[in-house]
Protein backbone atom coordinates (compact mmCIF):
# COMPACT_ATOMS: atom_id res chain seq x y z
CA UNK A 1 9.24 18.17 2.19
CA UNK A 2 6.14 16.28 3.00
CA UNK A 3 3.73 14.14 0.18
CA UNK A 4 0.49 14.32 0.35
CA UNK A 5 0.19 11.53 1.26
CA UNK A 6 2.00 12.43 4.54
CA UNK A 7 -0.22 15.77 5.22
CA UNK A 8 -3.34 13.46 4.81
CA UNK A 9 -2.26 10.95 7.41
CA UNK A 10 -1.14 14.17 9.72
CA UNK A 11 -4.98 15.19 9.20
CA UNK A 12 -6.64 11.41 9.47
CA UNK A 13 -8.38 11.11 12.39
CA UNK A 14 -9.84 7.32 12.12
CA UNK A 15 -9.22 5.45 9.17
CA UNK A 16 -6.35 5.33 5.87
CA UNK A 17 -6.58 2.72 3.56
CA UNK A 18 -4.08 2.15 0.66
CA UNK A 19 -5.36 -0.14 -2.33
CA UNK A 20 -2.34 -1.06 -4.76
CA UNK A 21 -3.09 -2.90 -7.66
CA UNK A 22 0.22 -2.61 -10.36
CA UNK A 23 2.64 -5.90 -10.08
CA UNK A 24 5.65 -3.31 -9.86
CA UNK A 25 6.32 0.57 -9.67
CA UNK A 26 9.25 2.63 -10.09
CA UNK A 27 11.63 0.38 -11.89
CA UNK A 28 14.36 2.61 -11.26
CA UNK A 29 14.29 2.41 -7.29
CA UNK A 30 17.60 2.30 -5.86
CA UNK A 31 16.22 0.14 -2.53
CA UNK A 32 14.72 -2.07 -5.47
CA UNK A 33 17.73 -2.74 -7.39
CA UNK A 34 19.95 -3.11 -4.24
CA UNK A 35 17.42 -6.16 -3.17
CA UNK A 36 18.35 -7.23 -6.73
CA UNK A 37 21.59 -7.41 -6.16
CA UNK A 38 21.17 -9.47 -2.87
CA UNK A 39 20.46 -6.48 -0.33
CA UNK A 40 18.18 -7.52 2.26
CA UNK A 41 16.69 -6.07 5.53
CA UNK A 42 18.00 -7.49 9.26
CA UNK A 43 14.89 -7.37 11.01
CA UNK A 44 17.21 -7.60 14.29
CA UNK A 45 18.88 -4.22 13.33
CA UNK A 46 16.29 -1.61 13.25
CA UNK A 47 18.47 1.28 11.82
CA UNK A 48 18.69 -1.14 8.21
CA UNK A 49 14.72 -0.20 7.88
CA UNK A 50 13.20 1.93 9.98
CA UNK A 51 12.22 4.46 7.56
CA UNK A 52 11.09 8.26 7.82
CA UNK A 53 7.36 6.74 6.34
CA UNK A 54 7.41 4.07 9.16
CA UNK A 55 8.18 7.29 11.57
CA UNK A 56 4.51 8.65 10.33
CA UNK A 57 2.80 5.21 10.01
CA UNK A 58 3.78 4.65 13.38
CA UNK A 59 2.34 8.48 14.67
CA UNK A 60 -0.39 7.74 12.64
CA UNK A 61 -1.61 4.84 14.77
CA UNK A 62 -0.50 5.62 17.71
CA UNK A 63 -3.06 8.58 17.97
CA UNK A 64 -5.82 5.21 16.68
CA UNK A 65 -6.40 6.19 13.48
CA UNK A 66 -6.36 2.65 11.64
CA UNK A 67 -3.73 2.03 8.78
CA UNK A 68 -4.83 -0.83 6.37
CA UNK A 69 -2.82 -1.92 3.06
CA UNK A 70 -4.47 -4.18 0.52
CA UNK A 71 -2.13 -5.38 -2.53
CA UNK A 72 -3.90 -7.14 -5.23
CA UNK A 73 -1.13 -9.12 -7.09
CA UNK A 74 -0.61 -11.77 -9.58
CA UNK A 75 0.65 -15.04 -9.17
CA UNK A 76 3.46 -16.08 -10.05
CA UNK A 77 4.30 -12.91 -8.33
CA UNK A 78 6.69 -10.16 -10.21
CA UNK A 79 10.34 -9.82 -8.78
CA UNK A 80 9.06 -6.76 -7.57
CA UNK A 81 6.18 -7.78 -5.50
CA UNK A 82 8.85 -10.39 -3.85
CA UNK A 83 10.63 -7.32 -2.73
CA UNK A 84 7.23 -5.43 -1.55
CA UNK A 85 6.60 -8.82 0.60
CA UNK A 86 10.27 -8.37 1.80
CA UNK A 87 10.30 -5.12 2.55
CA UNK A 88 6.84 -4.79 4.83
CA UNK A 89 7.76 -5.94 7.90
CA UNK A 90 8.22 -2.63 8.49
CA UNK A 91 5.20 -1.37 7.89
CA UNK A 92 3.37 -4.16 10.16
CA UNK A 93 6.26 -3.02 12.86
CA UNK A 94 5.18 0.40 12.78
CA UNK A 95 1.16 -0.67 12.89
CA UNK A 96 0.08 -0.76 9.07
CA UNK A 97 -2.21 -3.74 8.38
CA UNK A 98 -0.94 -5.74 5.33
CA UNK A 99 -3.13 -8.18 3.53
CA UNK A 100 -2.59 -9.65 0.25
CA UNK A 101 -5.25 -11.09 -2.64
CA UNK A 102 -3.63 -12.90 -5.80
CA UNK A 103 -5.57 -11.07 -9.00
CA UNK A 104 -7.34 -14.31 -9.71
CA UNK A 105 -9.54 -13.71 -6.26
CA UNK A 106 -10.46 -10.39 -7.24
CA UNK A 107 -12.17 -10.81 -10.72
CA UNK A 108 -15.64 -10.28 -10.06
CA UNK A 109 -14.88 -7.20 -7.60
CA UNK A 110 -15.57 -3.67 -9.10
CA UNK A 111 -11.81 -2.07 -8.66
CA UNK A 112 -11.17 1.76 -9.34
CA UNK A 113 -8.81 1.83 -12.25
CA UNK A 114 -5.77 2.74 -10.33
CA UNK A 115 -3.85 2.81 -6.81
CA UNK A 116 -5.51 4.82 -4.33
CA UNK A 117 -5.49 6.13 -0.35
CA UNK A 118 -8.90 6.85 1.17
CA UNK A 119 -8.93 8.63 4.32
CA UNK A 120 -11.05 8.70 6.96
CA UNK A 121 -14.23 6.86 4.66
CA UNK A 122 -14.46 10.96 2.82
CA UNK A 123 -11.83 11.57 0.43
CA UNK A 124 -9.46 9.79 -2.30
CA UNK A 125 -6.13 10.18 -3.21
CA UNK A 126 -5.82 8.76 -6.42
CA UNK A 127 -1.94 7.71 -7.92
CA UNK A 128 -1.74 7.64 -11.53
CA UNK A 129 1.24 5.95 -13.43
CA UNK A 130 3.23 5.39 -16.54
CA UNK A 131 2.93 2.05 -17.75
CA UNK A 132 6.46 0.96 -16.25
CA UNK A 133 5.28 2.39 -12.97
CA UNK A 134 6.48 5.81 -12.25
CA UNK A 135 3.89 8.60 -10.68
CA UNK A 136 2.64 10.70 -13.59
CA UNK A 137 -0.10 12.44 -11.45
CA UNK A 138 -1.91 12.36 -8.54
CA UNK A 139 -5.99 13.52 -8.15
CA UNK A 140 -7.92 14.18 -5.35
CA UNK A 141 -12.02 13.22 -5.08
CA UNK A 142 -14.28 13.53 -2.53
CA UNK A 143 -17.18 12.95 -4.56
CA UNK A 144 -19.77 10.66 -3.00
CA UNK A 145 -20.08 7.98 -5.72
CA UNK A 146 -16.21 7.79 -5.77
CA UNK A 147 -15.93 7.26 -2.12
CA UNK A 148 -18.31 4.65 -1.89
CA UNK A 149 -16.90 2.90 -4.82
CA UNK A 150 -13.55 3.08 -3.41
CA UNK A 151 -15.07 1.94 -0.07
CA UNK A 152 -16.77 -1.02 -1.44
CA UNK A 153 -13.80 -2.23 -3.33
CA UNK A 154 -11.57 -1.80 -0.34
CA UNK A 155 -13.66 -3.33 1.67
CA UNK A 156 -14.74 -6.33 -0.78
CA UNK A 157 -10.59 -6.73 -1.23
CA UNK A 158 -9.87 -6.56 2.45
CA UNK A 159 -12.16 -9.67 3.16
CA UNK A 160 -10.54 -11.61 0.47
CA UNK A 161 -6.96 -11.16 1.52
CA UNK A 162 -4.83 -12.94 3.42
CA UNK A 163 -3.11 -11.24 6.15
CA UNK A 164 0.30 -10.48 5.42
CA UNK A 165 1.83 -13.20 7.97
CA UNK A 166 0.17 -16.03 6.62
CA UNK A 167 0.32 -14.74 2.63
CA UNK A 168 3.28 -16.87 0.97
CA UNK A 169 4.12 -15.34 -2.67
CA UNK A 170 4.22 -17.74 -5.06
């Protein structure tokens, strides 16, 4: 069974870009509570975290369309944003770009309400949540206000942020 996001990356043919903005999601992720309890990726053993979503990041860029993840986050950062920072190596492995801009550095940007993927600069995948962080809904637009909004945001963010090799949570 493939997500939606996974059939728009199959169709991407330049650009994805992934704006998350929530300090934690699904509280009841078993990869989340296992980090809890003291679980932790061995980047020398690739079969601990290569993932089926790496297996599509990684076709995804390999035929040059251009992956980019922005996380806005607060600082001091959540327990669960610790675990997002462990956990993207992955990502970056499989040719995702990863930056990261603490909350306080985005307060005069005009942000979309929620987490979003834009593909290819023409449509938007918008994620909806509870307030504990579970998917409730998701809604594409392809409008062209919303796509320039989400483009200006993304854009605005992706300037601000840190890469994710030099970002240190604090």
């Amino acid at each position: 069974m493939t997500t939606p996001v996974q059939e728009a990356l199959a169709q991407a043919q330049h650009s994805a870009v992934h704006l998350e903005m929530r300090d934690a999601y699904e509280p009841n992720d078993p990869e989340f509570i296992a980090w809890q309890r003291g679980k932790r990726l061995d980047p020398a053993d690739r079969s601990s975290w290569w993932r089926p979503f790496m297996d599509v990041v990684a076709e995804t860029t390999a035929r040059g369309v251009v992956m980019r993840r922005a996380r806005i986050v607060s600082e001091p950062v959540t327990d669960y944003i610790k675990y997002e920072y462990d956990v993207t190596f992955p990502n970056v492995a499989a040719g995702e770009l990863v930056r990261w801009l603490p909350r306080r550095k985005a307060a005069d940007i005009a942000l979309p309400g929620t987490d979003l993927w834009m593909f290819d600069g023409t449509s938007v995948l918008f994620t909806y949540f509870s307030g504990i962080g579970e998917v409730v809904d998701r809604e594409w637009r392809s409008d062209p206000a919303t796509v320039a909004l989400v483009s200006s945001a993304f854009e605005t963010v992706w300037e601000r942020a840190t890469p994710h090799e030099e970002y240190k949570p604090v």
